[in-house]
N, C-alpha and C. Protein backbone atom coordinates (compact mmCIF):
# COMPACT_ATOMS: atom_id res chain seq x y z
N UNK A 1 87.22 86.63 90.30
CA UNK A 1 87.31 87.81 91.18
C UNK A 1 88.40 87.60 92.25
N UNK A 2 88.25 86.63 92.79
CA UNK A 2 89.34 86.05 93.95
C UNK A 2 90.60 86.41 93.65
N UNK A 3 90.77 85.67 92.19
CA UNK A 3 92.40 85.34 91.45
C UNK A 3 92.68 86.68 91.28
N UNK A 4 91.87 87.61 90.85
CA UNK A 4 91.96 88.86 90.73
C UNK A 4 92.72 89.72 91.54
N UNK A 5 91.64 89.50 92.70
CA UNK A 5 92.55 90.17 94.16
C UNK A 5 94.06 89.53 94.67
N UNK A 6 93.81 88.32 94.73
CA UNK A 6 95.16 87.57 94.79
C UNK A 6 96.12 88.19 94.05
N UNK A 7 96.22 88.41 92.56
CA UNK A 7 96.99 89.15 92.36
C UNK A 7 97.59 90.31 91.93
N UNK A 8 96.18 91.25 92.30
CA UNK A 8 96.47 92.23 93.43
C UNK A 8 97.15 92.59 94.18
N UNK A 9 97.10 91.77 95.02
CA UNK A 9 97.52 91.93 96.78
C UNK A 9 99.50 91.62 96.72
N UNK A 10 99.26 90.30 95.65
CA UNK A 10 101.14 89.87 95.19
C UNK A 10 101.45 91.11 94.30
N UNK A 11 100.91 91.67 93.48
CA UNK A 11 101.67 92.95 92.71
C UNK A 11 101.87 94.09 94.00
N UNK A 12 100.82 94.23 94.86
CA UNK A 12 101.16 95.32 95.48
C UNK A 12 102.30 95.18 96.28
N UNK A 13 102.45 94.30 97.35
CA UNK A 13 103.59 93.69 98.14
C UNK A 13 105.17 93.87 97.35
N UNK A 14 104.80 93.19 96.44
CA UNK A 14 106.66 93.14 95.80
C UNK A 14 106.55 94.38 95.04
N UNK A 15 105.88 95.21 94.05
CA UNK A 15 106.30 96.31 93.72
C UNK A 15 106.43 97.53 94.72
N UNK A 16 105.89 97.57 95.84
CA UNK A 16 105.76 98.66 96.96
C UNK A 16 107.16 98.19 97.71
N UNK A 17 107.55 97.06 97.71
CA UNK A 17 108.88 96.66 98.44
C UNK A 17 109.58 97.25 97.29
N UNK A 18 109.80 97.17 96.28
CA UNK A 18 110.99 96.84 95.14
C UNK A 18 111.11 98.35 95.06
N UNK A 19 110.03 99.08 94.90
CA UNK A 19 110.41 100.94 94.24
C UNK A 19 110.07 101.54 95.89
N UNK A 20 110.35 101.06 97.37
CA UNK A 20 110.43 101.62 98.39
C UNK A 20 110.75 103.00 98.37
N UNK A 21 109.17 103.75 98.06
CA UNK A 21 109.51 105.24 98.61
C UNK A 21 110.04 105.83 99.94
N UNK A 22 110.03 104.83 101.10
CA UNK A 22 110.58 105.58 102.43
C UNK A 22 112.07 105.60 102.09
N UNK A 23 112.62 104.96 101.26
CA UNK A 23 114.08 104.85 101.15
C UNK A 23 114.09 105.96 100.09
N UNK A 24 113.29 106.36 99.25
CA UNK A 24 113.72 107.56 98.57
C UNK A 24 113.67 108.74 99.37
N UNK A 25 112.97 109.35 100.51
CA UNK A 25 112.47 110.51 100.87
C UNK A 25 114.05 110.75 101.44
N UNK A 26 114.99 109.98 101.83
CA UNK A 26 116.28 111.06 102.52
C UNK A 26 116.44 111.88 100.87
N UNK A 27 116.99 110.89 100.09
CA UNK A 27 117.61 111.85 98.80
C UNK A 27 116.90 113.09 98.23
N UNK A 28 115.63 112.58 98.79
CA UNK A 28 114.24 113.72 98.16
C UNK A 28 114.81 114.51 98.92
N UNK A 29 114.79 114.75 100.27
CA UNK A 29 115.07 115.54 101.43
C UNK A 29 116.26 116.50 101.13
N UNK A 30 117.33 115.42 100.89
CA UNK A 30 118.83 116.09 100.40
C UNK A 30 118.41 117.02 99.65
N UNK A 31 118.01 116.76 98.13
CA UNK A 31 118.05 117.52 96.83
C UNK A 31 116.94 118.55 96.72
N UNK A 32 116.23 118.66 98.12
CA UNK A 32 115.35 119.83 97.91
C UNK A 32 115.65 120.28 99.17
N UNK A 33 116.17 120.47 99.90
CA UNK A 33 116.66 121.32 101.07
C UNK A 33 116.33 122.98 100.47
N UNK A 34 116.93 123.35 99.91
CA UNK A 34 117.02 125.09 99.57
C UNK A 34 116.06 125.02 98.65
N UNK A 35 114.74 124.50 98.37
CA UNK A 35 113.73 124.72 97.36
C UNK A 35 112.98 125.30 98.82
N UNK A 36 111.90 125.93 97.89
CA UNK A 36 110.64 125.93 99.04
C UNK A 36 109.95 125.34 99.09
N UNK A 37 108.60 125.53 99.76
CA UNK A 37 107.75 123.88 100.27
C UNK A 37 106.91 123.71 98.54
N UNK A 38 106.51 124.57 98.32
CA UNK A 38 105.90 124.35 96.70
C UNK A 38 106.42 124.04 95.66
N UNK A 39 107.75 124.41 95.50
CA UNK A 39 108.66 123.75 94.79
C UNK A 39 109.03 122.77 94.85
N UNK A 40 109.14 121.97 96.65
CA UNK A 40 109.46 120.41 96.71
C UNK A 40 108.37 119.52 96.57
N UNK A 41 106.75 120.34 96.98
CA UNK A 41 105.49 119.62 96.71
C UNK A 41 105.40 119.49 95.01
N UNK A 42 105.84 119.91 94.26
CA UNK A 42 106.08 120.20 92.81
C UNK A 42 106.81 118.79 92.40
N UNK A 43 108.43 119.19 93.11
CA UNK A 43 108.84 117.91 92.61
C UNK A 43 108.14 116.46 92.93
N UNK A 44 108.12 116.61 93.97
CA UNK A 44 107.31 115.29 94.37
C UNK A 44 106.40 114.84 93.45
N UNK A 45 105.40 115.53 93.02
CA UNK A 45 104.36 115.20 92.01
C UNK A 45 104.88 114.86 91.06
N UNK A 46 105.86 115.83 90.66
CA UNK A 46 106.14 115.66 89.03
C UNK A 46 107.02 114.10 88.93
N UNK A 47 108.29 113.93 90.33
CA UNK A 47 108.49 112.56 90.13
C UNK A 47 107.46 111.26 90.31
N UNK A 48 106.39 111.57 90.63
CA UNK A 48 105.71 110.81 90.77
C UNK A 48 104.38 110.07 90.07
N UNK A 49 104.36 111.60 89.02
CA UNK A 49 103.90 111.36 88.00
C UNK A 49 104.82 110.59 86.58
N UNK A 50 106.19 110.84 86.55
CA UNK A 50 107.23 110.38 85.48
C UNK A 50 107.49 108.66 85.89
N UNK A 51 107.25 108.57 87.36
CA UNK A 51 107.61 107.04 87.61
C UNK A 51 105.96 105.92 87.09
N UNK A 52 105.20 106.76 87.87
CA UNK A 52 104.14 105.83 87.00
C UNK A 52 103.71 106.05 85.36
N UNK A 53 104.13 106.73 84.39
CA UNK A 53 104.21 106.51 83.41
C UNK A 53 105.32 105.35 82.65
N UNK A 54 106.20 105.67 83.43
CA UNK A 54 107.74 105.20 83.24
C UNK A 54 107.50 103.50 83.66
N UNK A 55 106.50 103.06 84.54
CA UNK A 55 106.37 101.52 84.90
C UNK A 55 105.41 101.09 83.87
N UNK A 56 104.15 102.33 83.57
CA UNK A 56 103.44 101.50 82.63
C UNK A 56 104.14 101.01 81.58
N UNK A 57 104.76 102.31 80.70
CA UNK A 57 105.65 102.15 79.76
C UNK A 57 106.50 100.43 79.20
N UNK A 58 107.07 100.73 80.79
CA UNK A 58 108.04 99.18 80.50
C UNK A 58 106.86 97.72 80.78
N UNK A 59 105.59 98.23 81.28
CA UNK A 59 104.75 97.35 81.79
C UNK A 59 104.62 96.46 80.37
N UNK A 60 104.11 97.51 79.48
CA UNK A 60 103.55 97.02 77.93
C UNK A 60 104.59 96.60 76.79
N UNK A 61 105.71 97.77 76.77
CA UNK A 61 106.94 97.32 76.11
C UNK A 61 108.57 96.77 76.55
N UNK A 62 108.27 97.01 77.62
CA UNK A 62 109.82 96.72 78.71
C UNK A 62 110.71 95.29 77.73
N UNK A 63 109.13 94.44 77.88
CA UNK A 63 110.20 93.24 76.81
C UNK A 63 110.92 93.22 75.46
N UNK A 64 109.62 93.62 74.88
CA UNK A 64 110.63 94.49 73.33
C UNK A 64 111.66 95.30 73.47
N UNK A 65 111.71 96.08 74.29
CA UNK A 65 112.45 97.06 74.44
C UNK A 65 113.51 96.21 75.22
N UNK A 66 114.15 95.46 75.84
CA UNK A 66 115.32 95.11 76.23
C UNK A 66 115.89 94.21 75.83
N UNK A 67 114.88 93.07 74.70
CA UNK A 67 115.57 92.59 73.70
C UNK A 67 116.00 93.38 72.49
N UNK A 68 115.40 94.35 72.02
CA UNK A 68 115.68 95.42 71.13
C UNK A 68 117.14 95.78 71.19
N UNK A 69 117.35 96.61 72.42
CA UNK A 69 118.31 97.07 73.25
C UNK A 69 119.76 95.99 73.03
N UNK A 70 119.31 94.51 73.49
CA UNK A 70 120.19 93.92 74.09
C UNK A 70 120.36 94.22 75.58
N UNK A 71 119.88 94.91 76.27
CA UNK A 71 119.59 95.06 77.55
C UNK A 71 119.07 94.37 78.90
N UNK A 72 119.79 93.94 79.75
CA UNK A 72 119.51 92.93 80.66
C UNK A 72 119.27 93.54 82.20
N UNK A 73 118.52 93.70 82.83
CA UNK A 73 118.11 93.97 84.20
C UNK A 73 119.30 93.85 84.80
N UNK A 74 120.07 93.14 84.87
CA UNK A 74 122.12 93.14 85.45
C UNK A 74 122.65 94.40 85.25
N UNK A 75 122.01 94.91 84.00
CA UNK A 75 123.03 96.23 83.49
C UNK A 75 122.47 97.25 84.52
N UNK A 76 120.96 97.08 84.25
CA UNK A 76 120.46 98.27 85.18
C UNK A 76 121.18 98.26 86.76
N UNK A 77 121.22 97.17 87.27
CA UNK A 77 121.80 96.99 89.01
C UNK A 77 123.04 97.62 88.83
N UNK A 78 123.78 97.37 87.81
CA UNK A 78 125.22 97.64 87.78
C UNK A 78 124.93 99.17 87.75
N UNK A 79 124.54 99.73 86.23
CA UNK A 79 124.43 101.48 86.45
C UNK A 79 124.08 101.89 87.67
N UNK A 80 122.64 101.67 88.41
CA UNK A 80 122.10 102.09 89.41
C UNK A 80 122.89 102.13 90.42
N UNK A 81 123.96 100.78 90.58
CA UNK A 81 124.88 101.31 91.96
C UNK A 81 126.04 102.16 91.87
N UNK A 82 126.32 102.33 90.49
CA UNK A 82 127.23 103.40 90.55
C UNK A 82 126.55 104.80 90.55
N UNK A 83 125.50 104.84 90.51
CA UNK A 83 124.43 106.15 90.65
C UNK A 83 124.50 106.32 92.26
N UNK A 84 124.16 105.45 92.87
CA UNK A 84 123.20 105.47 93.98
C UNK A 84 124.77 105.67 94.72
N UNK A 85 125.96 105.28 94.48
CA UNK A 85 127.10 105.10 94.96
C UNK A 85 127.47 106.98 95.62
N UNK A 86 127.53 107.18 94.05
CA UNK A 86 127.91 108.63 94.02
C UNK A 86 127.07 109.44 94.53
N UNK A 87 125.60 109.20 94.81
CA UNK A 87 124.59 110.11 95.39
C UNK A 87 125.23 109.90 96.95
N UNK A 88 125.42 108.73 97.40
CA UNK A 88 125.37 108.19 99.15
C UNK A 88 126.75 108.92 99.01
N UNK A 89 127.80 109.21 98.63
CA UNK A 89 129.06 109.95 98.72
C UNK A 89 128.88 110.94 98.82
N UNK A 90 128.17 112.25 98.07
CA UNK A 90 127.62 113.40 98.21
C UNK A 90 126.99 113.48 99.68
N UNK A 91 125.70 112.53 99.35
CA UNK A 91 125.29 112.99 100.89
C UNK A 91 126.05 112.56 102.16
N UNK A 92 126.77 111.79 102.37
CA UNK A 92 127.69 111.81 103.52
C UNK A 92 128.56 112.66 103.49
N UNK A 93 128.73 113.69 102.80
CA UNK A 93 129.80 114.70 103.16
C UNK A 93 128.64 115.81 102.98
N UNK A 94 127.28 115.63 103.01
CA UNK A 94 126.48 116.77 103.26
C UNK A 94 126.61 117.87 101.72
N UNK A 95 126.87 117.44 100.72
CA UNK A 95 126.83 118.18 99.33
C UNK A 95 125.56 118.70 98.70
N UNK A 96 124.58 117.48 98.64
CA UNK A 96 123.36 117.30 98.07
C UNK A 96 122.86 118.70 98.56
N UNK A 97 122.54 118.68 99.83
CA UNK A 97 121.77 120.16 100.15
C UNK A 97 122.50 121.34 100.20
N UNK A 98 123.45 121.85 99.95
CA UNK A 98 124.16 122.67 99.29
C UNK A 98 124.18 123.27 97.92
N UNK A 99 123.69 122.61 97.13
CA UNK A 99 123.35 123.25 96.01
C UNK A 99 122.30 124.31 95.79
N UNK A 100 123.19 125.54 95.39
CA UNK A 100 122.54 126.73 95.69
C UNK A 100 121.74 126.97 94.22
N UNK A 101 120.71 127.60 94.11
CA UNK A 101 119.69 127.20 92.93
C UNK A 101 119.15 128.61 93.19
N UNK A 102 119.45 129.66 91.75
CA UNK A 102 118.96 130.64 91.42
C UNK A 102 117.07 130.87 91.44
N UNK A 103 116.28 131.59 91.84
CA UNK A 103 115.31 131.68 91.40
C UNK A 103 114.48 131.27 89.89
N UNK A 104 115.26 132.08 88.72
CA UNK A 104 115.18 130.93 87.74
C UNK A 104 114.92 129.91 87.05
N UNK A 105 116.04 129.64 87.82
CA UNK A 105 116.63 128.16 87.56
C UNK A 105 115.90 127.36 88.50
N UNK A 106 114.69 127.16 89.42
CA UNK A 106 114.50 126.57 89.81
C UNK A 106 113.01 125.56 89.09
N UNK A 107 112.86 125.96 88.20
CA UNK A 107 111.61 125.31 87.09
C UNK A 107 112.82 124.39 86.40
N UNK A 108 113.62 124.36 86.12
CA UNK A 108 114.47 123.35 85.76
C UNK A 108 115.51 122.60 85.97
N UNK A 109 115.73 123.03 87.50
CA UNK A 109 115.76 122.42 88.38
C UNK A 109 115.22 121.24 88.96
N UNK A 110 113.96 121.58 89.21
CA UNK A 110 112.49 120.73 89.55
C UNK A 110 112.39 119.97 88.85
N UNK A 111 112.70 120.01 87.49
CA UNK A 111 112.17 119.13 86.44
C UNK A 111 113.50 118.33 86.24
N UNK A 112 115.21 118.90 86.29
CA UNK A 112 115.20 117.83 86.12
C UNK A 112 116.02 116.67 87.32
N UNK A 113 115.16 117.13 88.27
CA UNK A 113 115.83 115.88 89.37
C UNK A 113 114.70 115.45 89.29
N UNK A 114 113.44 115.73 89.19
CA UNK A 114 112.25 115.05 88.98
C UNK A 114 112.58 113.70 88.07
N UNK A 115 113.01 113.79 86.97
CA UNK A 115 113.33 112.81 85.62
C UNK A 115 114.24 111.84 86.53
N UNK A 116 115.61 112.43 86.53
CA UNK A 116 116.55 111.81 87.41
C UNK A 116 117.46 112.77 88.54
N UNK A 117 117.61 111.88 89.22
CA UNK A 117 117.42 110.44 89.68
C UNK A 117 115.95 110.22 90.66
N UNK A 118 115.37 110.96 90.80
CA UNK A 118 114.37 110.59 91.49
C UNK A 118 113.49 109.44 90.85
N UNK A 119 112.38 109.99 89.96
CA UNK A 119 111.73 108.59 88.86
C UNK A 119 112.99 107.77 88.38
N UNK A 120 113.81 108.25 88.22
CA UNK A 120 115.11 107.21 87.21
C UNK A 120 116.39 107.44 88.31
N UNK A 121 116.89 106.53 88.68
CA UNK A 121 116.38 104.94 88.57
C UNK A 121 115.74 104.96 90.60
N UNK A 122 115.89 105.95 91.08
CA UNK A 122 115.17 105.43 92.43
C UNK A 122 114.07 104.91 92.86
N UNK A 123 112.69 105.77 91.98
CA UNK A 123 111.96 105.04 92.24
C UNK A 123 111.63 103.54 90.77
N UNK A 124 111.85 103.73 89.57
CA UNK A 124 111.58 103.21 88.73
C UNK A 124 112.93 102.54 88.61
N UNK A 125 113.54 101.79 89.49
CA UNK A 125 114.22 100.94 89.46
C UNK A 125 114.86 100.09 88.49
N UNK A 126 115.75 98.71 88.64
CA UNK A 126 115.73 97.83 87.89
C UNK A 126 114.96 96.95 88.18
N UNK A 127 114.63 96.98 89.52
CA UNK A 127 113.93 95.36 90.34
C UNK A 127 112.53 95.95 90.20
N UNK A 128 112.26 97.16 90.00
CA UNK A 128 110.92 97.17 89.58
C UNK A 128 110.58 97.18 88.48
N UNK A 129 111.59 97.91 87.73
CA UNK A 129 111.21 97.45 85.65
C UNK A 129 110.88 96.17 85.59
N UNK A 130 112.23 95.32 85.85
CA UNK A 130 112.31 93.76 85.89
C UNK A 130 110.72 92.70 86.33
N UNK A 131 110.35 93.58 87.82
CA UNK A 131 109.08 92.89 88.52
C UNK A 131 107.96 92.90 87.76
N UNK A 132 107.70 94.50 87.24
CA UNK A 132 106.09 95.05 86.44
C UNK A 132 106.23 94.47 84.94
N UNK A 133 107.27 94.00 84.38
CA UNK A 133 107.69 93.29 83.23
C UNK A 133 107.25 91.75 82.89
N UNK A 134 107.67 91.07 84.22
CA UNK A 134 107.33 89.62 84.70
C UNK A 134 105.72 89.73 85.13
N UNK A 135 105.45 90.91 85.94
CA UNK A 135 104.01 90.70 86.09
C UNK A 135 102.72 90.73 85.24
N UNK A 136 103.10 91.69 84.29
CA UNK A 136 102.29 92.05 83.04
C UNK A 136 102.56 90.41 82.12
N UNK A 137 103.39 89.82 82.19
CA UNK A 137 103.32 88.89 81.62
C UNK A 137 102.16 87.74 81.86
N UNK A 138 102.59 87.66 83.85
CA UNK A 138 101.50 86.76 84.31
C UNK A 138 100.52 87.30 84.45
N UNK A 139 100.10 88.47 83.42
CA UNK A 139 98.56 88.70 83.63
C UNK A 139 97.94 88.48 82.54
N UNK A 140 96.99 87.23 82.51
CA UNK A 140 96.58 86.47 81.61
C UNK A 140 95.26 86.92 80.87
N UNK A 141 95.14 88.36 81.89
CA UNK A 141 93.15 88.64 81.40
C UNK A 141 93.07 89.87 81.24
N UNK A 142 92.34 90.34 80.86
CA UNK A 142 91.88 91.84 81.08
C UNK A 142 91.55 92.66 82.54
N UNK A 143 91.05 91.77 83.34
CA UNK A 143 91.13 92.16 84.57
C UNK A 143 92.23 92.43 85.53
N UNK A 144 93.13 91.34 85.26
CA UNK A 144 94.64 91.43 85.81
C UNK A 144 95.62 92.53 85.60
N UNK A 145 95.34 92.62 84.11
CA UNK A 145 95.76 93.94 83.23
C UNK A 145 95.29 94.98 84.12
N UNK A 146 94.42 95.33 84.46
CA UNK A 146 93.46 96.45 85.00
C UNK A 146 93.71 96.75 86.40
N UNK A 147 93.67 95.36 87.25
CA UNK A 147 94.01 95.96 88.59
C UNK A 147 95.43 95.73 88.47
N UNK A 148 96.73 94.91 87.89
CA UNK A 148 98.22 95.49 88.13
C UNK A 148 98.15 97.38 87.67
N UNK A 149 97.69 97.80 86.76
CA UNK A 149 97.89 99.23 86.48
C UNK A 149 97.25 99.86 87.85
N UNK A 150 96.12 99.16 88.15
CA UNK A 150 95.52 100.25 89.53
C UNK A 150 96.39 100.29 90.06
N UNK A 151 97.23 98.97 90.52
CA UNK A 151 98.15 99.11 91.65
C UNK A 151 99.00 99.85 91.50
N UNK A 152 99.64 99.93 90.44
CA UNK A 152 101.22 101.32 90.00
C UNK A 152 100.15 102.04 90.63
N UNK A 153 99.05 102.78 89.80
CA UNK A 153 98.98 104.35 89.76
C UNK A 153 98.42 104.04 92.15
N UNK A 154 97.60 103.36 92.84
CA UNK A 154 97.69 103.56 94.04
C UNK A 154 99.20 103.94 94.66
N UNK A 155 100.23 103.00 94.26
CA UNK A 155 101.67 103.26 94.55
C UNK A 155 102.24 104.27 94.36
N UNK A 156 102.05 104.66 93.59
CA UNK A 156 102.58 106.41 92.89
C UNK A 156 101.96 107.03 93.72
N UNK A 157 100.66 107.32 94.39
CA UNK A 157 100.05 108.46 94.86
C UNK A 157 100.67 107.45 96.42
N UNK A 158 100.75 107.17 97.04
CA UNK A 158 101.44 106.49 97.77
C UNK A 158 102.82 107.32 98.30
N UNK A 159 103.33 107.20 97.03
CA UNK A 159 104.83 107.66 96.54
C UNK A 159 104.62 108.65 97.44
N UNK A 160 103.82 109.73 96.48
CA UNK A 160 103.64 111.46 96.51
C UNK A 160 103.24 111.43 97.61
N UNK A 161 102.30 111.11 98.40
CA UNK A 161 102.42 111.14 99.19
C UNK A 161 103.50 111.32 100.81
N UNK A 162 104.10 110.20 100.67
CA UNK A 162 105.11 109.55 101.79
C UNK A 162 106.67 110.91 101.34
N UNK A 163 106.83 111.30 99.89
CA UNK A 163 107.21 112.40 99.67
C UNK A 163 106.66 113.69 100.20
N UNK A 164 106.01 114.24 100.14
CA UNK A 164 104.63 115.62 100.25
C UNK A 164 105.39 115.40 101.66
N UNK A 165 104.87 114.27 102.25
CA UNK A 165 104.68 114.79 104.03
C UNK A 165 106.43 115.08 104.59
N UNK A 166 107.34 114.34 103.78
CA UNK A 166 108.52 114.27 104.02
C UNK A 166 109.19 115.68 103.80
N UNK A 167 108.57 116.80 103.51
CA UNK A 167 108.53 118.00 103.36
C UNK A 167 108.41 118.98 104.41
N UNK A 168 107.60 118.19 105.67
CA UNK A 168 107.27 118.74 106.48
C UNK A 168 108.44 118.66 108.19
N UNK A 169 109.24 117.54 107.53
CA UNK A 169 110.47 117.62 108.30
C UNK A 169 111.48 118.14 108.42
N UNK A 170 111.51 118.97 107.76
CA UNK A 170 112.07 120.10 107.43
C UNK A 170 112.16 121.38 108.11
N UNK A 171 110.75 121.41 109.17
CA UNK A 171 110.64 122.51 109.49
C UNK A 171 110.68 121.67 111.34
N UNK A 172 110.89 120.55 111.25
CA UNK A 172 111.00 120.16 112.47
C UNK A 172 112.71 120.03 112.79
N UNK A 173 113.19 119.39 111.74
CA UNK A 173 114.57 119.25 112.22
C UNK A 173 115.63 120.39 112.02
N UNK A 174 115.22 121.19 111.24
CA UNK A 174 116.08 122.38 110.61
C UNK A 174 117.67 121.95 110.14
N UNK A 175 118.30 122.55 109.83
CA UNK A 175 119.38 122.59 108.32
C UNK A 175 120.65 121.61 109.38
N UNK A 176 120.73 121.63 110.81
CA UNK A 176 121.76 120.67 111.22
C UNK A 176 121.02 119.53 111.47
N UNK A 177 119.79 119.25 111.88
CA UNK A 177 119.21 117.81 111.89
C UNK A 177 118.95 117.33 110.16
N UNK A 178 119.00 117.85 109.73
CA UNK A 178 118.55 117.89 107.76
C UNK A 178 120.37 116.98 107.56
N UNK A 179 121.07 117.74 107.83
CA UNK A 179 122.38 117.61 107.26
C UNK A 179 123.23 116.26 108.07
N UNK A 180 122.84 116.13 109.64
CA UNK A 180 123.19 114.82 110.15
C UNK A 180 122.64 113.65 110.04
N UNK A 181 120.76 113.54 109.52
CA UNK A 181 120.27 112.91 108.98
C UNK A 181 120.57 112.41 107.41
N UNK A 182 121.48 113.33 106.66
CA UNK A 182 121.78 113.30 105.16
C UNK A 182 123.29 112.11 105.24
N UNK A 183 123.94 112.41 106.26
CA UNK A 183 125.24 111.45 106.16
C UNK A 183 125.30 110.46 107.03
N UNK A 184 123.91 110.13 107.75
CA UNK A 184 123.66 108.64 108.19
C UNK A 184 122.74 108.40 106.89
N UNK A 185 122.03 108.68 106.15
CA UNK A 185 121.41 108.16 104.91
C UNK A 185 122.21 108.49 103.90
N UNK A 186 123.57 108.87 103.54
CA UNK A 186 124.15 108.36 102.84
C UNK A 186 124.88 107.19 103.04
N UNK A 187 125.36 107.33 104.56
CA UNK A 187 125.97 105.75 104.66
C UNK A 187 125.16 104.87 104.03
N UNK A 188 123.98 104.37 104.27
CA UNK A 188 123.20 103.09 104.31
C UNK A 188 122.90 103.36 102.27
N UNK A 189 122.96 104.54 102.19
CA UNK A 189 122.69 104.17 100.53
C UNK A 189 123.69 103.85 99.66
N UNK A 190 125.10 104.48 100.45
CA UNK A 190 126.47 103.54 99.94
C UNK A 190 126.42 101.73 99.68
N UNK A 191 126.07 102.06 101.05
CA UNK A 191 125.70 100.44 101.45
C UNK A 191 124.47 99.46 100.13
N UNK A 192 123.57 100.31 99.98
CA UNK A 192 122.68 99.70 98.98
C UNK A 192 122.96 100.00 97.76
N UNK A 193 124.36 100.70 97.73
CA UNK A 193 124.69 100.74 96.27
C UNK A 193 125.36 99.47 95.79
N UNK A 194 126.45 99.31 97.19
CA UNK A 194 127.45 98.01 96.39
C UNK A 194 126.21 96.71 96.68
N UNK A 195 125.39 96.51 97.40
CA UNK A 195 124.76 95.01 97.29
C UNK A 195 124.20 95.60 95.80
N UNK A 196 123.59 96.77 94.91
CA UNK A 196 122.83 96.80 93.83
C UNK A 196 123.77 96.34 92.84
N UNK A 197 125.17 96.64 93.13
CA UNK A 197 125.92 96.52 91.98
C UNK A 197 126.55 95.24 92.01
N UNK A 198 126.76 94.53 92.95
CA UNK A 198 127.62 92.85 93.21
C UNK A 198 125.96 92.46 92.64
N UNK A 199 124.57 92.53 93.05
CA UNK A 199 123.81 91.66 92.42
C UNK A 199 123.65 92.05 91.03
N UNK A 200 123.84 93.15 90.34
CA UNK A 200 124.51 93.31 88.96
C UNK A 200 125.31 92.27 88.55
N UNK A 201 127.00 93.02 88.98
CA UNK A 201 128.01 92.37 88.28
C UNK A 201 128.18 90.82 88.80
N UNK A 202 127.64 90.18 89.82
CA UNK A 202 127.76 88.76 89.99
C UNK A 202 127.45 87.69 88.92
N UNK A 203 125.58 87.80 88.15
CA UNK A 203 125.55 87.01 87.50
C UNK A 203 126.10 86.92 86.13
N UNK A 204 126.75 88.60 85.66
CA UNK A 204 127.16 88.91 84.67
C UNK A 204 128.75 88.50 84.72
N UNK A 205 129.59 88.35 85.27
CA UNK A 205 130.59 87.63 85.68
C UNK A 205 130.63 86.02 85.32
N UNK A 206 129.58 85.55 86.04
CA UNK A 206 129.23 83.81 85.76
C UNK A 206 129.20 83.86 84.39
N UNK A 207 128.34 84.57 83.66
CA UNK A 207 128.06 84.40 82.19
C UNK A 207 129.20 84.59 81.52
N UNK A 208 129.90 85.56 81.54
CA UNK A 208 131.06 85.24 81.11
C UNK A 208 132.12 84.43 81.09
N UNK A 209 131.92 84.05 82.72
CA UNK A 209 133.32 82.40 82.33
C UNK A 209 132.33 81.20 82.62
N UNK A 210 131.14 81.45 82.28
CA UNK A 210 131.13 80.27 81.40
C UNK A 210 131.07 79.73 79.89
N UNK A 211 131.03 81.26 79.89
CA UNK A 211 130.90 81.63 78.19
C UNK A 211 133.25 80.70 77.84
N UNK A 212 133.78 81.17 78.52
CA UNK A 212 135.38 81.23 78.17
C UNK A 212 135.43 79.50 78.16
């Protein structure tokens, strides 16, 4: 029971650090500016429902699947910072919330920033594929099995959560506090793009000359 909680308490810590929803809610913020509050309470769910499927997923097959692939957690850092690069560029010139979105078009809309980039790769990461991959490994029992999954799905509603309420700032800061808040959080996600992508392309670099 102990060992149980113990690791518990280590899955919750490093996966709640690694898929950090407070660092997603600016982009959430950005990319639903001109939705309404039910439409962004919408997305929220729906990304939050795609990320905890999306961890179990890699929880059970992540390993097959990236030897399958040929696919290495490096690749993911590398894509992700050229993602996260081009998102923090948008939002420092204030783009993201500008996108004007037909009535419509807003059911597929919703759905698909829900997919990406929100669940892919912000919150469902590489360092969290990589983490819930390694952890499912060290879970040696059925019980371990049982509470690492509790912990995703607590984290996810977590997620939706810390999203949902991030909805409500909206009506405090209005469209020039929205928009000066969007290009100080694009700076810093510029910023967490190139450390995502040097801890990418660094060890993938080594491998190669030592491969030469």
């Amino acid at each position: 029971m102990m060992e149980s909680l113990a690791f518990g308490i280590l899955s919750f810590t490093s996966l709640f650090t690694l898929i950090n929803p407070l660092g997603t809610m600016p982009v959430f913020m950005s990319m639903t500016a001109n939705l309404s509050e039910p439409a962004r309470i919408t997305t929220a769910r729906k990304a939050s429902i795609i990320s905890f499927f999306t961890i179990v997923a890699f929880a059970f097959t992540g390993q097959l699947l990236f030897q399958f692939f040929g696919i290495s957690a490096n690749s993911f850092r590398v894509v992700g910072g050229v993602i996260f690069f081009i998102m923090g560029m948008d939002m420092l010139q204030a783009r993201l919330g500008q996108v004007k979105i037909k009535d419509e078009e807003v059911k597929n809309y919703v759905t698909d920033i829900s997919i990406t980039p929100l669940a892919i790769p912000m919150i469902c990461g590489p360092g969290a594929i990589t983490n819930i991959i390694v952890l499912m490994e060290d879970a040696n029992s059925v019980s371990k099995k049982t509470v690492l999954i509790s912990v995703v799905a607590l984290i996810m509603l977590l997620t939706y959560v810390i999203l949902y309420s991030s909805s409500k700032l909206f009506k405090l800061l209005g469209q020039t506090g929205i928009n000066v808040m969007m290009r100080i959080m694009g700076l810093i996600v510029m910023v967490i793009a190139v450390e995502f992508f040097f801890s990418g392309i660094g060890p993938m670099l080594q491998k190669i000359i030592r491969g030469i």
